[in-house]
C-alpha atoms as a PDB file:
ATOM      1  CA  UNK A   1      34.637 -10.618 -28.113  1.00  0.00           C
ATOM      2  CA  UNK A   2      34.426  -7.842 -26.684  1.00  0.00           C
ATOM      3  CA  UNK A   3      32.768  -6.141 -23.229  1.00  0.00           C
ATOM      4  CA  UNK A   4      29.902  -5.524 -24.229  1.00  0.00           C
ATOM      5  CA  UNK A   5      28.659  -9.000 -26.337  1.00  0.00           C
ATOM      6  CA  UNK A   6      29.898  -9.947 -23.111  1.00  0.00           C
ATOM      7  CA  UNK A   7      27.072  -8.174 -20.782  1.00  0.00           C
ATOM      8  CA  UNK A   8      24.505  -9.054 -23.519  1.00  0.00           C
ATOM      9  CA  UNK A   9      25.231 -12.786 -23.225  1.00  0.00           C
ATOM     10  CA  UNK A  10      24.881 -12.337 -19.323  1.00  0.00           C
ATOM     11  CA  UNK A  11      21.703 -10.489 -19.756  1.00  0.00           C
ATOM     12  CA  UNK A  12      20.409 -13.123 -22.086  1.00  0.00           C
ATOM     13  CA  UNK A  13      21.075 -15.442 -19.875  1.00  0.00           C
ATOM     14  CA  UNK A  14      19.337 -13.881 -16.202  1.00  0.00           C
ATOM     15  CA  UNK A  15      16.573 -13.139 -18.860  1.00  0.00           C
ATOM     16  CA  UNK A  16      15.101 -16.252 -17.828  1.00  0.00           C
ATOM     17  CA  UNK A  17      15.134 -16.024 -14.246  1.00  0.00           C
ATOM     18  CA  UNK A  18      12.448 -12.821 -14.818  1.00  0.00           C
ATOM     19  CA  UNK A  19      12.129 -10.197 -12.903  1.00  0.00           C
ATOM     20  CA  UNK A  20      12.373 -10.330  -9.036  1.00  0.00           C
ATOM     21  CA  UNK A  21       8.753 -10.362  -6.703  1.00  0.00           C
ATOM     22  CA  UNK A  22       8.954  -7.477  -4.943  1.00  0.00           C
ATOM     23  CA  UNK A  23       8.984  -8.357  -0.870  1.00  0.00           C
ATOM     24  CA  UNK A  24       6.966  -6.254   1.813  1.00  0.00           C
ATOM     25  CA  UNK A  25       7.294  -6.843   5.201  1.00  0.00           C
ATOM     26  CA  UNK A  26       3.758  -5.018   5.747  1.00  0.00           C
ATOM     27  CA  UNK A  27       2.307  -8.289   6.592  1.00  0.00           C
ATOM     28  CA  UNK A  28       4.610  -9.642   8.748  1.00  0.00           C
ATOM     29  CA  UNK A  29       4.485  -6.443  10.871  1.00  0.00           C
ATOM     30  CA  UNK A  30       0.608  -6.751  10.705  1.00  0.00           C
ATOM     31  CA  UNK A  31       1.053  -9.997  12.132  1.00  0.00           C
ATOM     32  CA  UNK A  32       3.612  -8.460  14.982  1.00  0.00           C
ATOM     33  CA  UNK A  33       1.260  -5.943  16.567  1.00  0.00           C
ATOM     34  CA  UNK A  34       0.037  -8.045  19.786  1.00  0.00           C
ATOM     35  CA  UNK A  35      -0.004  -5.630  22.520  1.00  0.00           C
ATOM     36  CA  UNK A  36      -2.785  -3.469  23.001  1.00  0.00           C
ATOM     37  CA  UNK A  37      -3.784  -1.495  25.136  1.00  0.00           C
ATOM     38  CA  UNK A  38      -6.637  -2.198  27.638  1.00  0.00           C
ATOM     39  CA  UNK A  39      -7.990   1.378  27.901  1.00  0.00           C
ATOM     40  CA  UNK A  40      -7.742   2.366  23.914  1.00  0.00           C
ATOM     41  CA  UNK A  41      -7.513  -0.882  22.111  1.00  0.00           C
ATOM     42  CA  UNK A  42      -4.544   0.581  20.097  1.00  0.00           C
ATOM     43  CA  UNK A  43      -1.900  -2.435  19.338  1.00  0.00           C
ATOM     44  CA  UNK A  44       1.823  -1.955  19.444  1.00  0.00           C
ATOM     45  CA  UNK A  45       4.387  -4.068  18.114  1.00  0.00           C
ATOM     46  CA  UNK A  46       5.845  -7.007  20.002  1.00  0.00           C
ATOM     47  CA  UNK A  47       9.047  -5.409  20.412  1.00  0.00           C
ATOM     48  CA  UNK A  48       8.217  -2.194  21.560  1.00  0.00           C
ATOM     49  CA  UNK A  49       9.921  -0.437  24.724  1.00  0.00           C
ATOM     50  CA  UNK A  50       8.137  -0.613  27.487  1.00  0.00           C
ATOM     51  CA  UNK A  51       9.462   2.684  28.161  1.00  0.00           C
ATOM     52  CA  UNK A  52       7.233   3.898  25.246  1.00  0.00           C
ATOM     53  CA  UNK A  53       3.984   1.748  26.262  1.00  0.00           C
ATOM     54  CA  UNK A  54       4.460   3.859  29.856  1.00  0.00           C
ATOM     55  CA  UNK A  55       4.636   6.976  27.954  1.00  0.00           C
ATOM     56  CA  UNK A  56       1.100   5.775  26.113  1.00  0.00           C
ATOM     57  CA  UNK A  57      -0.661   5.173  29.129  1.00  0.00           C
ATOM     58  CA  UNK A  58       0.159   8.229  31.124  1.00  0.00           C
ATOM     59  CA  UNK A  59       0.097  10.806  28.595  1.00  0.00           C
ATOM     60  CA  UNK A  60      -2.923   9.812  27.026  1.00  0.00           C
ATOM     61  CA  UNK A  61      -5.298   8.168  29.581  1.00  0.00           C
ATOM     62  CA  UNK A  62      -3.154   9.584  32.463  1.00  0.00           C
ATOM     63  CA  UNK A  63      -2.961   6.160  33.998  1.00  0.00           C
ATOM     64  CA  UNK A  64      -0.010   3.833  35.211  1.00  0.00           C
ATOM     65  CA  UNK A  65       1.282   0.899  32.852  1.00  0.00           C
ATOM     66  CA  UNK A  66      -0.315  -1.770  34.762  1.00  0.00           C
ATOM     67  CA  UNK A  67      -3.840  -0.173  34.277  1.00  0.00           C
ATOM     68  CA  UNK A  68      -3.495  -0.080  30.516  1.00  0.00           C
ATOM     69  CA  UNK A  69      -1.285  -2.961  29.442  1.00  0.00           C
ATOM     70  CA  UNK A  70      -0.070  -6.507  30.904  1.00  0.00           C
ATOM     71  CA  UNK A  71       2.816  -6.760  33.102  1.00  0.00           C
ATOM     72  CA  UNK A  72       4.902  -8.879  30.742  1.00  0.00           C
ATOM     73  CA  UNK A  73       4.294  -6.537  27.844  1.00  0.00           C
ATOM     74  CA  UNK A  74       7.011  -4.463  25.966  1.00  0.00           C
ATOM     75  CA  UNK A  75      10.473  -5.107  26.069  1.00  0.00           C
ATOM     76  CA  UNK A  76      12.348  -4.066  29.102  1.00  0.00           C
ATOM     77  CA  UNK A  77      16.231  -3.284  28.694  1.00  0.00           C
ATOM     78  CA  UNK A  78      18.565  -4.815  30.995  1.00  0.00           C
END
């Protein structure tokens, strides 16, 4: 037998598994965004920097982090 009767029989076989479902993590980072901003309403992931969410609030509503956001929201690096 050779090589290739050999892939045939293995492609026979995972023949009846069918094809794989495609996976998205769309949803799941849908389901992530639950900081937003008080000022704008725009939502930011869970896991953003607060670093960034700073940057949001003063360079588009020229305001401090506190006035747009909660004080235990973003991620803070230690």
């Amino acid at each position: 037998m050779g090589n290739g009767a050999k892939a045939q029989q293995k492609r026979e076989r995972a023949g009846d598994k069918g094809p794989k479902e495609a996976k998205s993590q769309l949803k799941s980072n849908a389901a992530a965004q639950s900081v937003k901003c008080k000022t704008c309403f725009q939502s930011f992931q869970t896991t953003t920097a607060r670093k960034m969410l700073t940057e949001h609030a003063t360079n588009k509503h020229s305001k401090n982090f506190e006035d747009c956001f909660n004080p235990d929201d973003g991620v803070q690096k230690k």
